[in-house]
N, C-alpha and C. Protein backbone atom coordinates (compact mmCIF):
# COMPACT_ATOMS: atom_id res chain seq x y z
N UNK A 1 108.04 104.53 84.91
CA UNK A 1 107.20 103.36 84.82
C UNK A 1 105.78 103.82 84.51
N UNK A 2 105.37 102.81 83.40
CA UNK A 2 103.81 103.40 82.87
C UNK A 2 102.37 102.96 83.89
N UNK A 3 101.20 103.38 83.74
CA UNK A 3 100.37 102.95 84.23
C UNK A 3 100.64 101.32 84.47
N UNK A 4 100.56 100.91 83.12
CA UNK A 4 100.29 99.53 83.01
C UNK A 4 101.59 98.96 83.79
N UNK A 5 102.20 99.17 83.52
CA UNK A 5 103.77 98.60 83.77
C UNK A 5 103.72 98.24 85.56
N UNK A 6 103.44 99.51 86.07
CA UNK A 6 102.63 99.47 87.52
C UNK A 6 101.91 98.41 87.57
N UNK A 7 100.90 98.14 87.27
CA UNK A 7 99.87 97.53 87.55
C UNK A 7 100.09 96.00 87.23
N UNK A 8 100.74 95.92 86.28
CA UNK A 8 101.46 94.54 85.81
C UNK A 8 102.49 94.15 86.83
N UNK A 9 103.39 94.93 87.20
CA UNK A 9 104.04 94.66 88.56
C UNK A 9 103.30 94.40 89.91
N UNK A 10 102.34 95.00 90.11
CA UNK A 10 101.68 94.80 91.66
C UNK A 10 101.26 93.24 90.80
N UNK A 11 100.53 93.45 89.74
CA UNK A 11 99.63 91.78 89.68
C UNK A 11 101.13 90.90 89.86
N UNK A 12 102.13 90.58 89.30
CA UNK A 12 103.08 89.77 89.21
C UNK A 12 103.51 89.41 90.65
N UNK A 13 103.44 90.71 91.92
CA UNK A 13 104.14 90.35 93.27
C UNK A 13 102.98 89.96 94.16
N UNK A 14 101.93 90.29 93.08
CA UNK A 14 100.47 89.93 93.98
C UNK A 14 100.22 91.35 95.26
N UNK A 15 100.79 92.18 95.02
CA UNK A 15 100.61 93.45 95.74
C UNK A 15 99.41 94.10 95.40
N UNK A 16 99.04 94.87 96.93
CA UNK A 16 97.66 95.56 96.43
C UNK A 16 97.89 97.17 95.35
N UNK A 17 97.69 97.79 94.52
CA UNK A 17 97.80 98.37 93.41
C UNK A 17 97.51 100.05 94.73
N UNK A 18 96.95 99.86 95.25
CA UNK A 18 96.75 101.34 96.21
C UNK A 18 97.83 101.09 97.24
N UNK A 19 99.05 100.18 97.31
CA UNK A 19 100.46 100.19 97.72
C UNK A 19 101.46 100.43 96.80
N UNK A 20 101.25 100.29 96.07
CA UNK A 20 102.66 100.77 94.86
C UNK A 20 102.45 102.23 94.46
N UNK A 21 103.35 102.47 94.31
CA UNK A 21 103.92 104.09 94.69
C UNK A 21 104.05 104.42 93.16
N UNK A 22 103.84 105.17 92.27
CA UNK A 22 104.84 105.22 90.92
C UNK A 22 105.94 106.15 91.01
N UNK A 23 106.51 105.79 90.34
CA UNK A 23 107.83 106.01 90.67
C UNK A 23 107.66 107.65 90.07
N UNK A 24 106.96 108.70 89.48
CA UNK A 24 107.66 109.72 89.38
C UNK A 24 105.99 110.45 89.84
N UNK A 25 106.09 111.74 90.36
CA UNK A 25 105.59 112.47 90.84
C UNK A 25 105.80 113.97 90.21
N UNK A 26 105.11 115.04 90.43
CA UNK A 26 105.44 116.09 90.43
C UNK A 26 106.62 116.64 90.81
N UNK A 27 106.57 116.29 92.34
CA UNK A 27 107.76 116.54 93.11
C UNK A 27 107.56 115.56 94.15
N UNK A 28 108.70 115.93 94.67
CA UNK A 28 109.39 114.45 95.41
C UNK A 28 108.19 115.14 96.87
N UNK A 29 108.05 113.51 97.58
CA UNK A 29 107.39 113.70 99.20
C UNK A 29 108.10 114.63 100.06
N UNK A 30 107.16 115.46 100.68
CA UNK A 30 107.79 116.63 102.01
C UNK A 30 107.31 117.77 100.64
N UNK A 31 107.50 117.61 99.74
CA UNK A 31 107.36 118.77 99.17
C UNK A 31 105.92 118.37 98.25
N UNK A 32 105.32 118.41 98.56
CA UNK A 32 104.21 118.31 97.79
C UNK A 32 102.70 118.76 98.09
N UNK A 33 102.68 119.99 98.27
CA UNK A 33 101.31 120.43 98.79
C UNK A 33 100.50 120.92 98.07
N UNK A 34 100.29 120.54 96.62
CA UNK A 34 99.57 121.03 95.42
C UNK A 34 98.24 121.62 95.76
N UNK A 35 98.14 122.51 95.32
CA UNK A 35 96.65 123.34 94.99
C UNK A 35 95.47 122.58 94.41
N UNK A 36 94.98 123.39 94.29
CA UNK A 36 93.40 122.61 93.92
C UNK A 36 93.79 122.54 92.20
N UNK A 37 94.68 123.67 91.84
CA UNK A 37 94.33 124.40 90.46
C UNK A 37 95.68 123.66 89.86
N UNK A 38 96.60 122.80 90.39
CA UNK A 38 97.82 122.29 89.94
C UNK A 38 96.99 120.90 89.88
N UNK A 39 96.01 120.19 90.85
CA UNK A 39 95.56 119.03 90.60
C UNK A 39 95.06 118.71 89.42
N UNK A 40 94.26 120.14 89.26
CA UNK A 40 93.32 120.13 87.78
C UNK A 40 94.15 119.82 86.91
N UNK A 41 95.49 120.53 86.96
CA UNK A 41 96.27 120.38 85.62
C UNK A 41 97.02 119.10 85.43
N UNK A 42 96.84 118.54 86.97
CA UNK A 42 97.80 117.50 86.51
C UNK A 42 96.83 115.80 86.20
N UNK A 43 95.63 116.31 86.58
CA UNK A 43 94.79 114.98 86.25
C UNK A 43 93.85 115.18 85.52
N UNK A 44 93.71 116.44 84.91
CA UNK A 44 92.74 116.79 84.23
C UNK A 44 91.50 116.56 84.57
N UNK A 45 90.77 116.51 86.01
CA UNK A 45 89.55 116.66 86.54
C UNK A 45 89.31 118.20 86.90
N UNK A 46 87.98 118.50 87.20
CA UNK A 46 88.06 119.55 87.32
C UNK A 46 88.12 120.41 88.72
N UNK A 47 87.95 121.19 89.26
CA UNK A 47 87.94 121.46 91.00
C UNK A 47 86.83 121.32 91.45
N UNK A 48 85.30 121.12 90.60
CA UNK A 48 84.75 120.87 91.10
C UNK A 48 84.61 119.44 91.60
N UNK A 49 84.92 118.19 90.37
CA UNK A 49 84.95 117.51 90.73
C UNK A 49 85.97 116.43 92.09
N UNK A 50 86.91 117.38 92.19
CA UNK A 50 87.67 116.96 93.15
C UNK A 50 86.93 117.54 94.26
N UNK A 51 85.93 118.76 94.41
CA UNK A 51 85.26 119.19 95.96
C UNK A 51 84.60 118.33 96.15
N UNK A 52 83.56 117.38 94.87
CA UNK A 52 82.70 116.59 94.97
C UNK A 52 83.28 115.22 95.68
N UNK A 53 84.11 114.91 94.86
CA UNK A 53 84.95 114.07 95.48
C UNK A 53 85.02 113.78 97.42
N UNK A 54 85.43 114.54 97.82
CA UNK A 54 85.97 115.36 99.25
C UNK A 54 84.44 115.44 99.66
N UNK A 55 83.52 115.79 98.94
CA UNK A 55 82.19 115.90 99.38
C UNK A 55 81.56 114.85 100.09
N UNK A 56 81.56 113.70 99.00
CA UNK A 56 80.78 112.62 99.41
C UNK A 56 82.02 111.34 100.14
N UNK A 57 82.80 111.51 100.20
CA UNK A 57 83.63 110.69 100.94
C UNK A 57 84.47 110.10 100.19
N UNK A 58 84.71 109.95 98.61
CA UNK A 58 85.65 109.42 97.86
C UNK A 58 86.96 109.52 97.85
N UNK A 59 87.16 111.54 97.92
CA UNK A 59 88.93 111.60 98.38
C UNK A 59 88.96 111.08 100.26
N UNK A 60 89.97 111.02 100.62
CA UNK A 60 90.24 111.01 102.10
C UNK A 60 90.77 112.51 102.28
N UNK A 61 90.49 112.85 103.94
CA UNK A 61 90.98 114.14 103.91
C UNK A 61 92.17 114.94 103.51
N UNK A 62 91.67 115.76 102.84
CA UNK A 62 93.06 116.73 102.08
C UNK A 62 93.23 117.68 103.03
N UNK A 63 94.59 117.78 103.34
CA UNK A 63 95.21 118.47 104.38
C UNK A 63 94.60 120.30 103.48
N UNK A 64 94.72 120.98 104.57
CA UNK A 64 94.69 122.33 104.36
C UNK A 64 95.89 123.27 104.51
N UNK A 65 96.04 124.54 103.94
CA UNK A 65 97.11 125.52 104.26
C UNK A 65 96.62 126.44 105.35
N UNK A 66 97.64 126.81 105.72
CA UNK A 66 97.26 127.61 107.36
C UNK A 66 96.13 128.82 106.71
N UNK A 67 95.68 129.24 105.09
CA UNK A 67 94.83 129.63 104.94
C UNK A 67 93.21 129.33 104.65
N UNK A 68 93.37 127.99 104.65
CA UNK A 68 92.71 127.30 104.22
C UNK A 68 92.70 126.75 103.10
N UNK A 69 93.36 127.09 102.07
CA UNK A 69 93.49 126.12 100.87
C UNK A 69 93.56 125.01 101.03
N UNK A 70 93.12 123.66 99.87
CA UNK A 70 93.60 122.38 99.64
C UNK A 70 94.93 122.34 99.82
N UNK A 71 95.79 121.51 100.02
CA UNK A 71 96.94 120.76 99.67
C UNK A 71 97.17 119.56 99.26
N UNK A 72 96.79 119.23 98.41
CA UNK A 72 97.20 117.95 98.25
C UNK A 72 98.35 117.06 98.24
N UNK A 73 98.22 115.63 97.88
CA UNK A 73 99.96 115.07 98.47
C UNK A 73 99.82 114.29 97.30
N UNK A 74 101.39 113.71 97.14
CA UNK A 74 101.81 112.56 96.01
C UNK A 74 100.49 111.53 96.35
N UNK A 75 100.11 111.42 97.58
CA UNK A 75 99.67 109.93 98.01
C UNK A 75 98.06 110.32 97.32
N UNK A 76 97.48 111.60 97.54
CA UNK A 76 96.26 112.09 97.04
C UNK A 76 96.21 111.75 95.52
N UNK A 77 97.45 112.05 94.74
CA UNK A 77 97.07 112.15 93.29
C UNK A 77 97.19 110.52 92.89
N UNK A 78 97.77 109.80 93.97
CA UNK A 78 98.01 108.04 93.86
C UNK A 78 96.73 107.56 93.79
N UNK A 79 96.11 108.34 94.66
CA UNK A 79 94.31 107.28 94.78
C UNK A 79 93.34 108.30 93.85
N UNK A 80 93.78 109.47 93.45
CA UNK A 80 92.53 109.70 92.42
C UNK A 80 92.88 109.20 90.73
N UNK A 81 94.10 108.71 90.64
CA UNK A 81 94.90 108.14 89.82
C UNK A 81 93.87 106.44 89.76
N UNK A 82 93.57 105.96 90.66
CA UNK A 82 92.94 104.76 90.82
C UNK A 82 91.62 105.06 90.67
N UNK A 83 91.09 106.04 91.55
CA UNK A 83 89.76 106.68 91.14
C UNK A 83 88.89 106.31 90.24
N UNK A 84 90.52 107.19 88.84
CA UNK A 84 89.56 107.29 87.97
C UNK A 84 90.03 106.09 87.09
N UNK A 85 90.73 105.12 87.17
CA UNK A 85 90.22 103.32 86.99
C UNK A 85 89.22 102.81 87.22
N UNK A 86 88.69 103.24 87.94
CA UNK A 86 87.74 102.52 88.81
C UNK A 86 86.39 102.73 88.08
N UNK A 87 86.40 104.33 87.63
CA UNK A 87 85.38 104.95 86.87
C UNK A 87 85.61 104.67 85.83
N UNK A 88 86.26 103.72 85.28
CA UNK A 88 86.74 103.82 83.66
C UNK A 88 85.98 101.92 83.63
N UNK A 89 86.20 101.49 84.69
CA UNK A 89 85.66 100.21 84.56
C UNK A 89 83.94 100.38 84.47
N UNK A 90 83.44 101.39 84.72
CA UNK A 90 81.78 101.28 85.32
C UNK A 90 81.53 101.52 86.92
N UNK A 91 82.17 101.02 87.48
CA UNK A 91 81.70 101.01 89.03
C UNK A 91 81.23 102.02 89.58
N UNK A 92 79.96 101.74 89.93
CA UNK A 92 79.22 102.69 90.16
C UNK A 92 79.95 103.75 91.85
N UNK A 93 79.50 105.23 92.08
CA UNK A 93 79.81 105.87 92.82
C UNK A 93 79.91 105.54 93.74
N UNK A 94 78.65 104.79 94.20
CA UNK A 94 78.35 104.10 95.28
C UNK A 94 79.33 103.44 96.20
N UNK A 95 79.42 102.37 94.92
CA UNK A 95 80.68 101.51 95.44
C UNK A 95 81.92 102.08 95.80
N UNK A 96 82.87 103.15 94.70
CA UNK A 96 83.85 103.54 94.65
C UNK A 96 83.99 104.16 96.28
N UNK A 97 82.68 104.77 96.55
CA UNK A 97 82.92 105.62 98.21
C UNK A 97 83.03 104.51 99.00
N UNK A 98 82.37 103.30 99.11
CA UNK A 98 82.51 102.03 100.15
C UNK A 98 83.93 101.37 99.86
N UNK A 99 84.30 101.85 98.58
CA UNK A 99 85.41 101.02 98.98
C UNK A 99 86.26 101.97 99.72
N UNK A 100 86.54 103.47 99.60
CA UNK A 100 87.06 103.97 100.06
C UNK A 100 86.99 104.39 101.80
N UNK A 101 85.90 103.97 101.71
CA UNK A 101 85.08 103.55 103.19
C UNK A 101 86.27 102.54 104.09
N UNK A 102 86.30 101.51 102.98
CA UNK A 102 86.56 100.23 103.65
C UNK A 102 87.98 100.29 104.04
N UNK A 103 89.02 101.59 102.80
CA UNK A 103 90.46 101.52 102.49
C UNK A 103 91.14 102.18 103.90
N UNK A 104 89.66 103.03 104.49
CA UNK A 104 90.35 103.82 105.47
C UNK A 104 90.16 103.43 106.68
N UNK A 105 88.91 102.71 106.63
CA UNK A 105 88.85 101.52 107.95
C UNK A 105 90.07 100.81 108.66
N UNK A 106 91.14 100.15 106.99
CA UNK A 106 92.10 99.74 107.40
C UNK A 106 92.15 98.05 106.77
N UNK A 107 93.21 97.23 107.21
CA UNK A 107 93.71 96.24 106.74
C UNK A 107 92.06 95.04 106.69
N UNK A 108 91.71 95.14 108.08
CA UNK A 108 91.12 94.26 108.19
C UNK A 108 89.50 94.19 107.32
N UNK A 109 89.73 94.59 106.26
CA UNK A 109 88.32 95.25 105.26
C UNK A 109 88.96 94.47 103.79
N UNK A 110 90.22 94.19 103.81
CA UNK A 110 90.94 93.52 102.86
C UNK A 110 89.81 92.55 102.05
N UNK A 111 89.44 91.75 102.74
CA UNK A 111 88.65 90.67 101.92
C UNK A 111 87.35 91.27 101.60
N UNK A 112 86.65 92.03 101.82
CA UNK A 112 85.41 92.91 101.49
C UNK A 112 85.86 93.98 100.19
N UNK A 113 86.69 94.75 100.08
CA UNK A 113 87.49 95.16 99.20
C UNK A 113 87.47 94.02 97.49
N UNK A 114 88.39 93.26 98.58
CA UNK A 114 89.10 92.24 97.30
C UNK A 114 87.28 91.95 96.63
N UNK A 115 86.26 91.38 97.38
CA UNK A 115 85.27 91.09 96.77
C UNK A 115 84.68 92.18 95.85
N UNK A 116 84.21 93.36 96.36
CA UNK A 116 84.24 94.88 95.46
C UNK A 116 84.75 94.37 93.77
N UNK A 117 86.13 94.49 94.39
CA UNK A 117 87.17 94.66 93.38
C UNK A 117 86.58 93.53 92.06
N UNK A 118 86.46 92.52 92.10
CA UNK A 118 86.39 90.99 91.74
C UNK A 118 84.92 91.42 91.42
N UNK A 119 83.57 91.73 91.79
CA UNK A 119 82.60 92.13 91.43
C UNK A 119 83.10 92.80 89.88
N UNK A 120 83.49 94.32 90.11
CA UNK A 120 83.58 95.22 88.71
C UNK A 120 84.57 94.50 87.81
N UNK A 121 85.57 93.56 88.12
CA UNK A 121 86.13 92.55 87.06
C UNK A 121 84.95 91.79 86.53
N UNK A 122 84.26 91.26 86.85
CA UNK A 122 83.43 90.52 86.39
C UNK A 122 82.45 91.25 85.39
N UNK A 123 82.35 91.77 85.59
CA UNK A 123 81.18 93.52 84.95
C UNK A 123 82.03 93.74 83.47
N UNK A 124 83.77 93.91 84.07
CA UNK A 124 84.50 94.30 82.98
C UNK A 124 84.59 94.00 81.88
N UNK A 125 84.80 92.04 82.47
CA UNK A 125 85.16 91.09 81.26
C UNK A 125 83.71 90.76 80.35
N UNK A 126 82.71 90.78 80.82
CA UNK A 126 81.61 90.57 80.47
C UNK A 126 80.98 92.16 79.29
N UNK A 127 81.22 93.42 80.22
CA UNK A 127 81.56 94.48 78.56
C UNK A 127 82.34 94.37 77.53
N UNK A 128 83.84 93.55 77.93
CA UNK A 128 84.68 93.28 76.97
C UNK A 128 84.00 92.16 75.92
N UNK A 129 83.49 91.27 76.52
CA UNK A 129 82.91 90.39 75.39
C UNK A 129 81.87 90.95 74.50
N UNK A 130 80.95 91.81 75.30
CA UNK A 130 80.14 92.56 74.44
C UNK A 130 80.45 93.23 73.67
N UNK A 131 81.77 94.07 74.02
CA UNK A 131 82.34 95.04 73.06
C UNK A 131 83.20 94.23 71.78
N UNK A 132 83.74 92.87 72.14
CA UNK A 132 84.54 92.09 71.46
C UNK A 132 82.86 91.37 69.95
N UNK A 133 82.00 91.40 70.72
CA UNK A 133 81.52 91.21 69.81
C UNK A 133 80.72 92.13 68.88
N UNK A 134 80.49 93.03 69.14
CA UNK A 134 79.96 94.61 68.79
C UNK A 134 81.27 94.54 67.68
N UNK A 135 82.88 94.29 68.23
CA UNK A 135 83.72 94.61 66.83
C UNK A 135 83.36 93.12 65.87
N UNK A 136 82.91 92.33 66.10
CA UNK A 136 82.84 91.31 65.17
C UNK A 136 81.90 91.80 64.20
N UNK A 137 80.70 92.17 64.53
CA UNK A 137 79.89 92.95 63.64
C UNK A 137 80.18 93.97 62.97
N UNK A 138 81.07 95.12 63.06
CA UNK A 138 80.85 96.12 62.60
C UNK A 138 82.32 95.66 61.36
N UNK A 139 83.65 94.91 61.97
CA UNK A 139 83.94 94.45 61.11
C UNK A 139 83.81 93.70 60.24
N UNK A 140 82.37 92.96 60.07
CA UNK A 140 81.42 92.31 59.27
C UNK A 140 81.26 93.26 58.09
N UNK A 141 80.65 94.19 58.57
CA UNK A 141 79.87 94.85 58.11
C UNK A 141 80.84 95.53 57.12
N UNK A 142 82.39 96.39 57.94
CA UNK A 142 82.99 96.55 56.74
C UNK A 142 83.83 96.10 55.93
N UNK A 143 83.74 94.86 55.83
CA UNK A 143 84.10 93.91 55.26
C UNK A 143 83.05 93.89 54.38
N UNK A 144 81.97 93.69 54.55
CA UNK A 144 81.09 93.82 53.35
C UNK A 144 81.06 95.23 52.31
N UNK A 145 81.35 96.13 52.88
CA UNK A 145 81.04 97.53 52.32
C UNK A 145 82.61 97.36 51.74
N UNK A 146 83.55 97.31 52.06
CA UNK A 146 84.72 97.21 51.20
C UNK A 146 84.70 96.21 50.02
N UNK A 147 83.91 95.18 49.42
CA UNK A 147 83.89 94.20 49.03
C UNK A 147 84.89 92.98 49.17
N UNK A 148 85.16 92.83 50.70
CA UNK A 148 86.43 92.15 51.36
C UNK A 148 85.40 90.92 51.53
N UNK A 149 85.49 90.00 51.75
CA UNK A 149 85.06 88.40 52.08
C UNK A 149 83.97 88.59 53.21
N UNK A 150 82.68 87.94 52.88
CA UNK A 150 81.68 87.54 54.01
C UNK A 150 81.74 86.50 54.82
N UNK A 151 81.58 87.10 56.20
CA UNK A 151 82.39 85.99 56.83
C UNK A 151 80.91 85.64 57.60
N UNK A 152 80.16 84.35 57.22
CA UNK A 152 78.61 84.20 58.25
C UNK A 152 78.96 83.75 59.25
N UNK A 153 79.71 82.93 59.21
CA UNK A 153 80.23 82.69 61.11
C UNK A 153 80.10 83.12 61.60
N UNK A 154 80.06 84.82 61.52
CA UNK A 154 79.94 85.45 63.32
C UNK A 154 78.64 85.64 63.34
N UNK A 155 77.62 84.82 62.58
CA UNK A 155 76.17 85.39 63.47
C UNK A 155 75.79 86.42 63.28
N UNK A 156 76.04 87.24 62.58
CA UNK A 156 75.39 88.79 62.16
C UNK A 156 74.07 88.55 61.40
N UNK A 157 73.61 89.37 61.81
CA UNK A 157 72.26 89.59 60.99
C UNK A 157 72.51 89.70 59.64
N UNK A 158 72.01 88.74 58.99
CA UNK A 158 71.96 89.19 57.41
C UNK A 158 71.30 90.10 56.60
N UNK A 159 71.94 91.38 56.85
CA UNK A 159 71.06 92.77 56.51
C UNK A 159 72.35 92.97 55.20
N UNK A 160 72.48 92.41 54.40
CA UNK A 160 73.38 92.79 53.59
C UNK A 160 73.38 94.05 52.89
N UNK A 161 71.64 94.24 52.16
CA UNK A 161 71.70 95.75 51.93
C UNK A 161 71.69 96.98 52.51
N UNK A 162 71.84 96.66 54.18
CA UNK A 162 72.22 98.06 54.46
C UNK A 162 73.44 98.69 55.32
């Protein structure tokens, strides 16, 4: 099951998205005590940024090896998997640690969360329009440079010669 496919399922059962599990892992639970240097490879962040992470309060605690190494778990690579959603929307650091603040508090943070959450949607859809219209222009534009049809409807600046 894909990212989306996930995420389209929690929205459909109305489930929270940091409860659904995906279905394939590295390796199966009980066995999963990944390194710092297997995380890197498998999320493509780097170790520093996962210390940073762990630093300022974003990961939750990562278990250690009786030497001290990281270990990480299926459930670790589940929430930096969301993480970096979260960072892909804009939401600032800030937030991302309060929410994680709030995730470990527990159930009753649910509606403070959900608001978070519903904040950076709002942020989202509002870049999407910007970006939706950023493509109206530039496909203006090459539409003009191809000698394909001028379309003035979308409000573009009439800079035709350049």
């Amino acid at each position: 099951m894909t990212v989306m496919e996930t995420l389209a399922e929690a929205a459909a059962n109305r489930t929270d998205i940091c409860s659904v599990t995906p279905e394939r892992h590295p390796r199966p639970d009980g066995q999963d005590g990944y390194t710092i240097s297997e995380v890197v490879d498998f999320t493509g962040l780097t170790a520093h940024t996962l210390r940073w992470y762990e630093r300022i309060g974003l990961m939750p605690h990562v278990d250690r090896s009786h030497t001290g190494q990281r270990r990480y778990r299926n459930a670790d690579l589940d929430w930096l998997e969301l993480v970096g959603k979260l960072r892909l929307t804009g939401m600032p650091v800030a937030d991302m640690v309060r929410y994680a603040e709030l995730v470990r508090a527990g159930d009753h943070t649910q509606g403070e969360r959900c608001a978070l959450l519903e904040a950076t949607r709002r942020d989202v859809h509002a870049r999407i329009a910007e970006l939706q219209g950023t493509l109206a222009v530039l496909d203006h534009k090459i539409d003009h440079y191809a000698g394909g049809p001028v379309r003035p409807d979308l409000g573009a600046p009439r800079m035709r010669d350049r």
